[in-house]
PDB file of N, CA and C in Angstrom:
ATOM      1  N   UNK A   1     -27.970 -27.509   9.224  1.00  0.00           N
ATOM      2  CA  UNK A   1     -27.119 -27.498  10.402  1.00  0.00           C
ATOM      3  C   UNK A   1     -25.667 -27.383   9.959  1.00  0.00           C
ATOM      4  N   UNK A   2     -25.004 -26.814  10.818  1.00  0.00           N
ATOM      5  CA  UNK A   2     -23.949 -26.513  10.219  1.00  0.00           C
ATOM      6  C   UNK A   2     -22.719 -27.450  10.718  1.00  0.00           C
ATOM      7  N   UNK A   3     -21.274 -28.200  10.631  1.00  0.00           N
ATOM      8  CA  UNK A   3     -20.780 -28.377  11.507  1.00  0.00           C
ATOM      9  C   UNK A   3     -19.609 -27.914  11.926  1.00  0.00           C
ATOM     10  N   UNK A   4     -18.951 -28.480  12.906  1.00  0.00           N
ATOM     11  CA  UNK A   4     -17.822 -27.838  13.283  1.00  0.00           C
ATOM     12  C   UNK A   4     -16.836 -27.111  11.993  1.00  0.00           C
ATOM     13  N   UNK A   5     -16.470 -27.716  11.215  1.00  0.00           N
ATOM     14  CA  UNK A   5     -15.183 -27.276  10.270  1.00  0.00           C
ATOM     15  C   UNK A   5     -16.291 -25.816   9.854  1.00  0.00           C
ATOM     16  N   UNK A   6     -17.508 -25.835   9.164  1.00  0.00           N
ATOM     17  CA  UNK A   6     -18.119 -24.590   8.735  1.00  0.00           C
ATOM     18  C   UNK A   6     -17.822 -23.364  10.010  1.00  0.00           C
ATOM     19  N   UNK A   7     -18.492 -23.245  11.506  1.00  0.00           N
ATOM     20  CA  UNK A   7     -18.075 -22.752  12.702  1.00  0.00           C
ATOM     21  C   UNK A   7     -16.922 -22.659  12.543  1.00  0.00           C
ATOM     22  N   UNK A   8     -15.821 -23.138  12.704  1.00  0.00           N
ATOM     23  CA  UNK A   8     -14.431 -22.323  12.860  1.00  0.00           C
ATOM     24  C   UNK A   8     -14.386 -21.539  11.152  1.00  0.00           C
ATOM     25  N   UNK A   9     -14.513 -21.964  10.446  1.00  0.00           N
ATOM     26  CA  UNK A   9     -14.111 -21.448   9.740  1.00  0.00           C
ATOM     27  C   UNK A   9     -14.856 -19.870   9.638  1.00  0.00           C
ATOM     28  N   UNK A  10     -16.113 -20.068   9.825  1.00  0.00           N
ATOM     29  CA  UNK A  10     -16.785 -18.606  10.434  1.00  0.00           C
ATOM     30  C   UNK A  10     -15.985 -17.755  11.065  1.00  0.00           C
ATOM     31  N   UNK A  11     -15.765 -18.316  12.393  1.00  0.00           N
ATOM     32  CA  UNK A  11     -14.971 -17.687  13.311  1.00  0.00           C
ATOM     33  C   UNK A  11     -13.511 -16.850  12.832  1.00  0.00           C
ATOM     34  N   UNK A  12     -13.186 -17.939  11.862  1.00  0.00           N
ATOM     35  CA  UNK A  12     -11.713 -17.142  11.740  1.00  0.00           C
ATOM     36  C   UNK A  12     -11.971 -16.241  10.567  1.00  0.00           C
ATOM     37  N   UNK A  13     -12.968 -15.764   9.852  1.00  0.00           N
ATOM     38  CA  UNK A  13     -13.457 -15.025   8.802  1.00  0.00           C
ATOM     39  C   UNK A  13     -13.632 -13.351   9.889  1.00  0.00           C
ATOM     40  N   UNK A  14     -13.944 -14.045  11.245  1.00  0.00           N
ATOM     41  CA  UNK A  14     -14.446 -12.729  11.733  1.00  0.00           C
ATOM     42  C   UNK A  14     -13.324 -12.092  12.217  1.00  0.00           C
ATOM     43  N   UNK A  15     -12.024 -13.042  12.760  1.00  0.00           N
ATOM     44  CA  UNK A  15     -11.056 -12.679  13.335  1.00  0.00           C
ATOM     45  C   UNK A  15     -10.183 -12.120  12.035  1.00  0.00           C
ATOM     46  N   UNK A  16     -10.473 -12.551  11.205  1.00  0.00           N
ATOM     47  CA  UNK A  16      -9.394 -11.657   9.979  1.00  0.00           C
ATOM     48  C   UNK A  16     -10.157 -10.276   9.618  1.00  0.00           C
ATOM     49  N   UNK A  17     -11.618 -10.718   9.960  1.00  0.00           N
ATOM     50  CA  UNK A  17     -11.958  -9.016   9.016  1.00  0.00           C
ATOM     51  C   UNK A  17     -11.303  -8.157  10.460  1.00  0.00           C
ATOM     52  N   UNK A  18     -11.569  -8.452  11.394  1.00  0.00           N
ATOM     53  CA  UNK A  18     -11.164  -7.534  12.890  1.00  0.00           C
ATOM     54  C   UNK A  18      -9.661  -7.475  12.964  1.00  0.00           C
ATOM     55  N   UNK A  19      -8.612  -8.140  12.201  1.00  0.00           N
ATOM     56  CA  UNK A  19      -7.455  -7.825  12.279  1.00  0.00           C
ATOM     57  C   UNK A  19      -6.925  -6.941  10.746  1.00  0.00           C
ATOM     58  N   UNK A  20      -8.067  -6.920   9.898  1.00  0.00           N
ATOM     59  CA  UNK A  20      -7.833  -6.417   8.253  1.00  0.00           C
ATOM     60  C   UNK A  20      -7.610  -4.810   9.184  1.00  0.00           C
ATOM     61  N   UNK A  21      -9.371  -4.342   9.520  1.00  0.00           N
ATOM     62  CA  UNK A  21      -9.693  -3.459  10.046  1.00  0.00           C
ATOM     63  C   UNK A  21      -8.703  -2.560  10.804  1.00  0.00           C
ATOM     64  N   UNK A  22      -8.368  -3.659  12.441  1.00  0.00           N
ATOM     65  CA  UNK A  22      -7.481  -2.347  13.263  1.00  0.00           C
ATOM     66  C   UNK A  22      -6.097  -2.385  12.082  1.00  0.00           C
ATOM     67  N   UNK A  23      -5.545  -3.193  10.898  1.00  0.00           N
ATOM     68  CA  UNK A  23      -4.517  -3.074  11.168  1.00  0.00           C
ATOM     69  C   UNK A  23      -4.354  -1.643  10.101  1.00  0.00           C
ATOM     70  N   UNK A  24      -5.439  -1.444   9.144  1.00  0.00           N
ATOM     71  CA  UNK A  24      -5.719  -0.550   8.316  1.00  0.00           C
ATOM     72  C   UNK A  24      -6.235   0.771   8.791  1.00  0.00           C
ATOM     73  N   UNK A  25      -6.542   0.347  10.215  1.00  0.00           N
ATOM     74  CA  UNK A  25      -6.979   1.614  11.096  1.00  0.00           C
ATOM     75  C   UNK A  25      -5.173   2.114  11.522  1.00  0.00           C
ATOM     76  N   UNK A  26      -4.737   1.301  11.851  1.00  0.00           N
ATOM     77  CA  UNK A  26      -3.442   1.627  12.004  1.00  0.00           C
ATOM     78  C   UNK A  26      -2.282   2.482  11.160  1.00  0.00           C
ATOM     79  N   UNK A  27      -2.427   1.784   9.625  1.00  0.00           N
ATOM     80  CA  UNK A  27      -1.400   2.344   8.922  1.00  0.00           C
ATOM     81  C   UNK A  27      -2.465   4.058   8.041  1.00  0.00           C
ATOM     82  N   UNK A  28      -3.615   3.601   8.466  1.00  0.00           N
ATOM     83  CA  UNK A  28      -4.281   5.329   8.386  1.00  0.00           C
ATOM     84  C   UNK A  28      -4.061   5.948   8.686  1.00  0.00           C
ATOM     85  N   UNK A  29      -3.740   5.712   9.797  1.00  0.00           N
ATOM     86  CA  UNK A  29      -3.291   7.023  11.168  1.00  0.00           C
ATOM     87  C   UNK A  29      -2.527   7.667  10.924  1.00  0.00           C
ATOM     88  N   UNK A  30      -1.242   6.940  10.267  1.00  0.00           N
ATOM     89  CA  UNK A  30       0.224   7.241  10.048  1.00  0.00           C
ATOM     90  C   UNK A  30       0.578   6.987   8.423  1.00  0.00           C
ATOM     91  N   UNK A  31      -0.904   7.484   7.780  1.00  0.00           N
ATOM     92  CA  UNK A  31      -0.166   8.022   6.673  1.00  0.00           C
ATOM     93  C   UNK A  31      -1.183   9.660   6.161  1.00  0.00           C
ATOM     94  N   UNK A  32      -0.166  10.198   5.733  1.00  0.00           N
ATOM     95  CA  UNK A  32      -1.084  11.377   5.345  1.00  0.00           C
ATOM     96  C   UNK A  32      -2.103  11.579   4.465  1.00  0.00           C
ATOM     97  N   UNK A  33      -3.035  12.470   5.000  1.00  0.00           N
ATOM     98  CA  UNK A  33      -4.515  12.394   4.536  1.00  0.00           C
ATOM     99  C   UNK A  33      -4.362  12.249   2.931  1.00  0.00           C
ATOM    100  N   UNK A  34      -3.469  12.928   2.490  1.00  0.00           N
ATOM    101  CA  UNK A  34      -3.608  12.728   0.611  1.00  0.00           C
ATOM    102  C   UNK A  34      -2.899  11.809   0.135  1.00  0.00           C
ATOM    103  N   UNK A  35      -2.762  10.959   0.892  1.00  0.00           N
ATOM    104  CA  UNK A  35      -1.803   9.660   0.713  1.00  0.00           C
ATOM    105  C   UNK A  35      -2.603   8.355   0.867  1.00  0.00           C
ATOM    106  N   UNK A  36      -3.806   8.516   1.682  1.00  0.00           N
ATOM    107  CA  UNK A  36      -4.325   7.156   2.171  1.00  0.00           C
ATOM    108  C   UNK A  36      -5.034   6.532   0.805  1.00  0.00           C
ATOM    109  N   UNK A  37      -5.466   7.161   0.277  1.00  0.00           N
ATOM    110  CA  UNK A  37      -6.338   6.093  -1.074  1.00  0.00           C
ATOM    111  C   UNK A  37      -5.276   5.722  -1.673  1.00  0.00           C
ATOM    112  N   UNK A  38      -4.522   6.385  -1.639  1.00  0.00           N
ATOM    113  CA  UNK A  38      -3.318   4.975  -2.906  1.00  0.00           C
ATOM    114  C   UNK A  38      -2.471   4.185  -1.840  1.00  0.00           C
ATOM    115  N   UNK A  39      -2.756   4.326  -0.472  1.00  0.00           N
ATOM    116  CA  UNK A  39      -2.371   3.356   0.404  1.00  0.00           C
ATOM    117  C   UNK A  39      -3.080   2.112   0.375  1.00  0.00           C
ATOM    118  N   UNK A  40      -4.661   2.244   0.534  1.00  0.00           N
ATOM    119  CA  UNK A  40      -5.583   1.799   0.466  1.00  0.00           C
ATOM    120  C   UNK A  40      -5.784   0.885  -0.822  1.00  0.00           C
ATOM    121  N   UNK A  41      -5.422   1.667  -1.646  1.00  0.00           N
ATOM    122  CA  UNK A  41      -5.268   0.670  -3.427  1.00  0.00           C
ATOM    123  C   UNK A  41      -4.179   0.064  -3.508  1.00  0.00           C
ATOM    124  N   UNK A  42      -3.193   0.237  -3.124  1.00  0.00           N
ATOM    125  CA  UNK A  42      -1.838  -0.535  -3.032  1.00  0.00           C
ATOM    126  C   UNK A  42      -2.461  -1.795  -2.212  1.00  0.00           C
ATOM    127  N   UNK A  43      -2.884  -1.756  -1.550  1.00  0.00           N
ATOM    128  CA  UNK A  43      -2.906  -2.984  -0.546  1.00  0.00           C
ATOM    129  C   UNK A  43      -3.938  -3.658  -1.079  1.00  0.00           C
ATOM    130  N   UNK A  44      -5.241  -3.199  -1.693  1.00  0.00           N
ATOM    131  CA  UNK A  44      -6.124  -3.947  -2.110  1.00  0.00           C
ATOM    132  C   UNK A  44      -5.020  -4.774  -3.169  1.00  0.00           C
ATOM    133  N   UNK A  45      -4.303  -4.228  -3.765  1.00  0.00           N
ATOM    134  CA  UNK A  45      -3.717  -5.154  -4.709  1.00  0.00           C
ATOM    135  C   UNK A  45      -2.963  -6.272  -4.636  1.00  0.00           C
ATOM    136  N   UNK A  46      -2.359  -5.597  -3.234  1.00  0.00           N
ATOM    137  CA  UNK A  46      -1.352  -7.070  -3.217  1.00  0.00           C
ATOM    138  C   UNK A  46      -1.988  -7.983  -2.131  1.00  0.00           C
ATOM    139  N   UNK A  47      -3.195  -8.198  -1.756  1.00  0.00           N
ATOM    140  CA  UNK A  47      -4.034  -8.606  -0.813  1.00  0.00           C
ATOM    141  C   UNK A  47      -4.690  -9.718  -2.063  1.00  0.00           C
ATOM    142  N   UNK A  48      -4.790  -9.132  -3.806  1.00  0.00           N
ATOM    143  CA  UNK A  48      -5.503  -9.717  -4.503  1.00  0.00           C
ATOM    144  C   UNK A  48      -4.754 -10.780  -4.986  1.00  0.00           C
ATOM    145  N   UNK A  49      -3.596  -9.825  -5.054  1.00  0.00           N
ATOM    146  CA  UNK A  49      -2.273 -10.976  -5.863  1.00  0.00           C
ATOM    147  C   UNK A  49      -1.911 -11.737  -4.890  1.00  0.00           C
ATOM    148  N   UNK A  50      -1.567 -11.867  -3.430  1.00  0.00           N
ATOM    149  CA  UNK A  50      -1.465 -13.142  -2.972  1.00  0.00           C
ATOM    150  C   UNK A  50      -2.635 -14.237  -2.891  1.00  0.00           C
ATOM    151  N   UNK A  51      -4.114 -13.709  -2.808  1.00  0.00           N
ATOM    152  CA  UNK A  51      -4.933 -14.458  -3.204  1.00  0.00           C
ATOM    153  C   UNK A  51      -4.892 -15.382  -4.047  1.00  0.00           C
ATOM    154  N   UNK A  52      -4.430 -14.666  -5.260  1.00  0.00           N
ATOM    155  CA  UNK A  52      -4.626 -15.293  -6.838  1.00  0.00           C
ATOM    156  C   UNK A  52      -3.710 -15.687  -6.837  1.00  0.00           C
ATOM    157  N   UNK A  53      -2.353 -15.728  -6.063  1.00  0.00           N
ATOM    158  CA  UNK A  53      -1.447 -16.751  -5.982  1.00  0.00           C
ATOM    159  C   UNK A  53      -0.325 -17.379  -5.303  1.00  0.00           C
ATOM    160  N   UNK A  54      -0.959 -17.201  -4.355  1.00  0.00           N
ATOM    161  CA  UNK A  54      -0.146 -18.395  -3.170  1.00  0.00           C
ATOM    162  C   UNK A  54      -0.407 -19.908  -3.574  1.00  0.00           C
ATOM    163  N   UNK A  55      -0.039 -20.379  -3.534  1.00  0.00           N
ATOM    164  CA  UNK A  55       0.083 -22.163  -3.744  1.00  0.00           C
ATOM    165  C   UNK A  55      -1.185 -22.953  -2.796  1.00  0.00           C
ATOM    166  N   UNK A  56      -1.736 -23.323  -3.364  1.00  0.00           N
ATOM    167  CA  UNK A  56      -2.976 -24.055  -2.504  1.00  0.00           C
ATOM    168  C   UNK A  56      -2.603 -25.437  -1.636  1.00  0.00           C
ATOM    169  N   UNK A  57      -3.022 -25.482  -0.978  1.00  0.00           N
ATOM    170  CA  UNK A  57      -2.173 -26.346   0.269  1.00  0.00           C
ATOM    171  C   UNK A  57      -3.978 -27.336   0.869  1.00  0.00           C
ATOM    172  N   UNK A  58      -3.613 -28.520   1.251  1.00  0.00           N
ATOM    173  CA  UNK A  58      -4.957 -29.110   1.422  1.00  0.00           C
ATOM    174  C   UNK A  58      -5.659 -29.341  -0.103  1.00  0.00           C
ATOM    175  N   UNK A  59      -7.310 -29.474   0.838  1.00  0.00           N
ATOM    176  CA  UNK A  59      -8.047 -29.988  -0.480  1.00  0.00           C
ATOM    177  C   UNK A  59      -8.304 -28.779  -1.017  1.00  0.00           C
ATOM    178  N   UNK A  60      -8.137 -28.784  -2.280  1.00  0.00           N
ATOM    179  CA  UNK A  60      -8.468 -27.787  -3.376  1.00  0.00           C
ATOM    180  C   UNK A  60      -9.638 -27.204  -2.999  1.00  0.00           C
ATOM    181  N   UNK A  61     -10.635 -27.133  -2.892  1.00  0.00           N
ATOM    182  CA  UNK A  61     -12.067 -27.057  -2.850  1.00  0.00           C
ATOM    183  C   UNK A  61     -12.490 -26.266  -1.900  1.00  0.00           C
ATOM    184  N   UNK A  62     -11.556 -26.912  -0.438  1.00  0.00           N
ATOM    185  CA  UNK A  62     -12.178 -25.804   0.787  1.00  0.00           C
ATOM    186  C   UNK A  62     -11.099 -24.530   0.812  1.00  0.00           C
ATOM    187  N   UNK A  63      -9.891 -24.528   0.251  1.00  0.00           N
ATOM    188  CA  UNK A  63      -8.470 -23.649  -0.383  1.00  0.00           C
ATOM    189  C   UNK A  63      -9.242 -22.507  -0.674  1.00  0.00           C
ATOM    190  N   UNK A  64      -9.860 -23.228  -2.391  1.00  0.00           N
ATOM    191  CA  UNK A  64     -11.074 -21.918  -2.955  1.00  0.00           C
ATOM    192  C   UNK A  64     -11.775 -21.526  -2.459  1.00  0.00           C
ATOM    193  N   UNK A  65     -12.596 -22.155  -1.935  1.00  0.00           N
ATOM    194  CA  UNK A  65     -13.928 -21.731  -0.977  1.00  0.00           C
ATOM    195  C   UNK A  65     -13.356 -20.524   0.774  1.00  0.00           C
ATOM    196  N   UNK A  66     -12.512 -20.648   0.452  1.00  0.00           N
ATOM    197  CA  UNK A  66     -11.719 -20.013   1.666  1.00  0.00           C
ATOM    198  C   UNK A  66     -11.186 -18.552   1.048  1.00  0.00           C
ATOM    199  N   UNK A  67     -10.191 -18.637   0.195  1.00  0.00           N
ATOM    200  CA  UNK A  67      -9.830 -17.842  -0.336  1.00  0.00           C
ATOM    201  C   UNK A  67     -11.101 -16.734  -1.339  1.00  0.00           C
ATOM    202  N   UNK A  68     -12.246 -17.292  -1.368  1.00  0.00           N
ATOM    203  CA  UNK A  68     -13.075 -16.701  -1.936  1.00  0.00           C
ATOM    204  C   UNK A  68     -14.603 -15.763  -1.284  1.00  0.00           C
ATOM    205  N   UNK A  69     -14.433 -16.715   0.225  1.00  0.00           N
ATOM    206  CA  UNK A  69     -14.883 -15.551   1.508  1.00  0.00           C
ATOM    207  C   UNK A  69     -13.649 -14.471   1.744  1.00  0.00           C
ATOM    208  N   UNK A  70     -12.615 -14.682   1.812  1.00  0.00           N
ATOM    209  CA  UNK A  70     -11.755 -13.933   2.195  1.00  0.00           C
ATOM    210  C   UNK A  70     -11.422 -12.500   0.934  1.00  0.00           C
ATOM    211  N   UNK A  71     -11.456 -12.951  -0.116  1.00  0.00           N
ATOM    212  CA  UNK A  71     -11.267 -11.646  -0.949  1.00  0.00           C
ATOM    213  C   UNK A  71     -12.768 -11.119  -0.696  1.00  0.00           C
ATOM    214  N   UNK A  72     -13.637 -12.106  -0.220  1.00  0.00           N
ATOM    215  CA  UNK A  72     -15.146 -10.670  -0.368  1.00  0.00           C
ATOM    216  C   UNK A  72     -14.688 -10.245   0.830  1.00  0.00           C
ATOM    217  N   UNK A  73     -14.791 -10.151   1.958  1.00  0.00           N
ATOM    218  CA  UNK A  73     -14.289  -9.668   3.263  1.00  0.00           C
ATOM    219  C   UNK A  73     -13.248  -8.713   2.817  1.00  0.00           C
ATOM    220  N   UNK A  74     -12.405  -8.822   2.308  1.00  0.00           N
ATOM    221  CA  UNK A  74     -11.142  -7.916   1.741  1.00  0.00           C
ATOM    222  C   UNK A  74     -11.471  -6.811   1.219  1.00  0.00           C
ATOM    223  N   UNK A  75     -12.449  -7.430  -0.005  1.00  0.00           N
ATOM    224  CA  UNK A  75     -13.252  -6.222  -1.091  1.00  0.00           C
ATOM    225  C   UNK A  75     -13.677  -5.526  -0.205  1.00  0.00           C
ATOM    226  N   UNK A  76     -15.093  -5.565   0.751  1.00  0.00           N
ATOM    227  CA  UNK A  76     -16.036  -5.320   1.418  1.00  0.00           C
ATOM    228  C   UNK A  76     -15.653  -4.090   2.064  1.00  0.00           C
ATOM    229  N   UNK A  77     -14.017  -4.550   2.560  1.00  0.00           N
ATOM    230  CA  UNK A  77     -13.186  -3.601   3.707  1.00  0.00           C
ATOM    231  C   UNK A  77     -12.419  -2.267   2.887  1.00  0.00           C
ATOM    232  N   UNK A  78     -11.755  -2.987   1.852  1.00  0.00           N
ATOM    233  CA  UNK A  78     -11.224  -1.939   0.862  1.00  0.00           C
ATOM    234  C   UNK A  78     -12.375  -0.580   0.695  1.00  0.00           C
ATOM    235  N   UNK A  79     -13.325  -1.508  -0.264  1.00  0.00           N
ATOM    236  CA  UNK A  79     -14.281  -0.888  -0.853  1.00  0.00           C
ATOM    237  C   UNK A  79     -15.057   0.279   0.345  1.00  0.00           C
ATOM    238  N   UNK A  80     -15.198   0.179   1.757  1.00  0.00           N
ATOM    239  CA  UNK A  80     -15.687   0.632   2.696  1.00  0.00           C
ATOM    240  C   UNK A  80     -14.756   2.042   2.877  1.00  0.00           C
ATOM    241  N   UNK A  81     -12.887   1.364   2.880  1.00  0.00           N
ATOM    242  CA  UNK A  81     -12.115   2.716   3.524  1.00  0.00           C
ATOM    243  C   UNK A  81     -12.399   3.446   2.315  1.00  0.00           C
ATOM    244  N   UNK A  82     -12.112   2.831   0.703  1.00  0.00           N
ATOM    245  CA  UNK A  82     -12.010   4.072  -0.214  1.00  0.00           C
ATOM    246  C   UNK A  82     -13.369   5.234  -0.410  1.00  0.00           C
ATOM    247  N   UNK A  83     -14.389   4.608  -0.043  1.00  0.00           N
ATOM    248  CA  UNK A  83     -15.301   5.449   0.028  1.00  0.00           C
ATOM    249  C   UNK A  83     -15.059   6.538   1.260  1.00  0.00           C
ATOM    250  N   UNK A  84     -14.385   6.027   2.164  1.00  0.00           N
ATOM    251  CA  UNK A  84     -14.566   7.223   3.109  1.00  0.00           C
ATOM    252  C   UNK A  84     -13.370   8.113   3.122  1.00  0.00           C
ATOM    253  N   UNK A  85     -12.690   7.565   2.056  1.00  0.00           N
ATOM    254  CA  UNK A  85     -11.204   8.280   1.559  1.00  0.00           C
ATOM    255  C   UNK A  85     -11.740   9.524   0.612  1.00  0.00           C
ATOM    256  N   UNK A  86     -12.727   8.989  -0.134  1.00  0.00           N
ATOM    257  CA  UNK A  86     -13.347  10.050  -1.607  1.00  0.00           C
ATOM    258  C   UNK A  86     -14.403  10.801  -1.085  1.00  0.00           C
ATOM    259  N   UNK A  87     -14.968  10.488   0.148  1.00  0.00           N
ATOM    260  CA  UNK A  87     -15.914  11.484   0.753  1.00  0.00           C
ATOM    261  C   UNK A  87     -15.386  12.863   0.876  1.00  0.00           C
ATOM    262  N   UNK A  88     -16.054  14.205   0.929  1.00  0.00           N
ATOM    263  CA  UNK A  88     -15.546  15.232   0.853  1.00  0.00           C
ATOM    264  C   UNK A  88     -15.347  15.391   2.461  1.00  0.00           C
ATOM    265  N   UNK A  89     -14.716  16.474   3.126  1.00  0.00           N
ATOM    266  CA  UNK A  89     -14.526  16.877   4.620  1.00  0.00           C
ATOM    267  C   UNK A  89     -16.265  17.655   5.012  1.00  0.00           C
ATOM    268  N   UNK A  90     -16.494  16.801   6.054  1.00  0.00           N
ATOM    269  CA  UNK A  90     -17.757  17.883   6.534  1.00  0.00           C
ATOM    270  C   UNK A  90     -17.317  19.453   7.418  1.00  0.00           C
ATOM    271  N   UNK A  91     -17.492  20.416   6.941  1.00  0.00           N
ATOM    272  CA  UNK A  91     -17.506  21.200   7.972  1.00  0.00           C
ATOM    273  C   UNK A  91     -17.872  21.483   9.353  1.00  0.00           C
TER     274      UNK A  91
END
């Protein structure tokens, strides 16, 4: 069973991948097509480096455990646009 603190914390895992998403749907739009994968890699990076080092705040434990759903969610999303960045154009 799960309890409350696990549930929100779900919740806000879903609300970040849905704000990663439109906001990367966003700066796609408005950057040019031979431009987006190193848009896309730029950001995976500094998405990694504030991960790996913002200052941990609270208990250590749920910090990591937080920060460590959140870079897979991150990866997951990266890893998703660059593939559809390296896909060829269908005719």
């Amino acid at each position: 069973m799960m309890d409350g603190g696990a549930e929100s914390s779900e919740d806000l895992q879903k609300v970040v991948a849905r704000a990663v998403a439109g906001a990367l749907d966003v700066m796609l739009k408005r950057t040019a097509p031979g431009e987006r994968l190193t848009l896309i890699r730029t950001l995976r990076a500094q998405m990694e480096q504030v991960l790996a080092e913002a200052p941990l705040t609270g208990d250590p434990v749920e910090a990591i455990a937080m920060r460590t759903r959140l870079a897979a969610l991150f990866d997951a999303e990266f890893t998703r646009r660059e593939a559809a960045e390296q896909r060829p154009e269908q005719p």
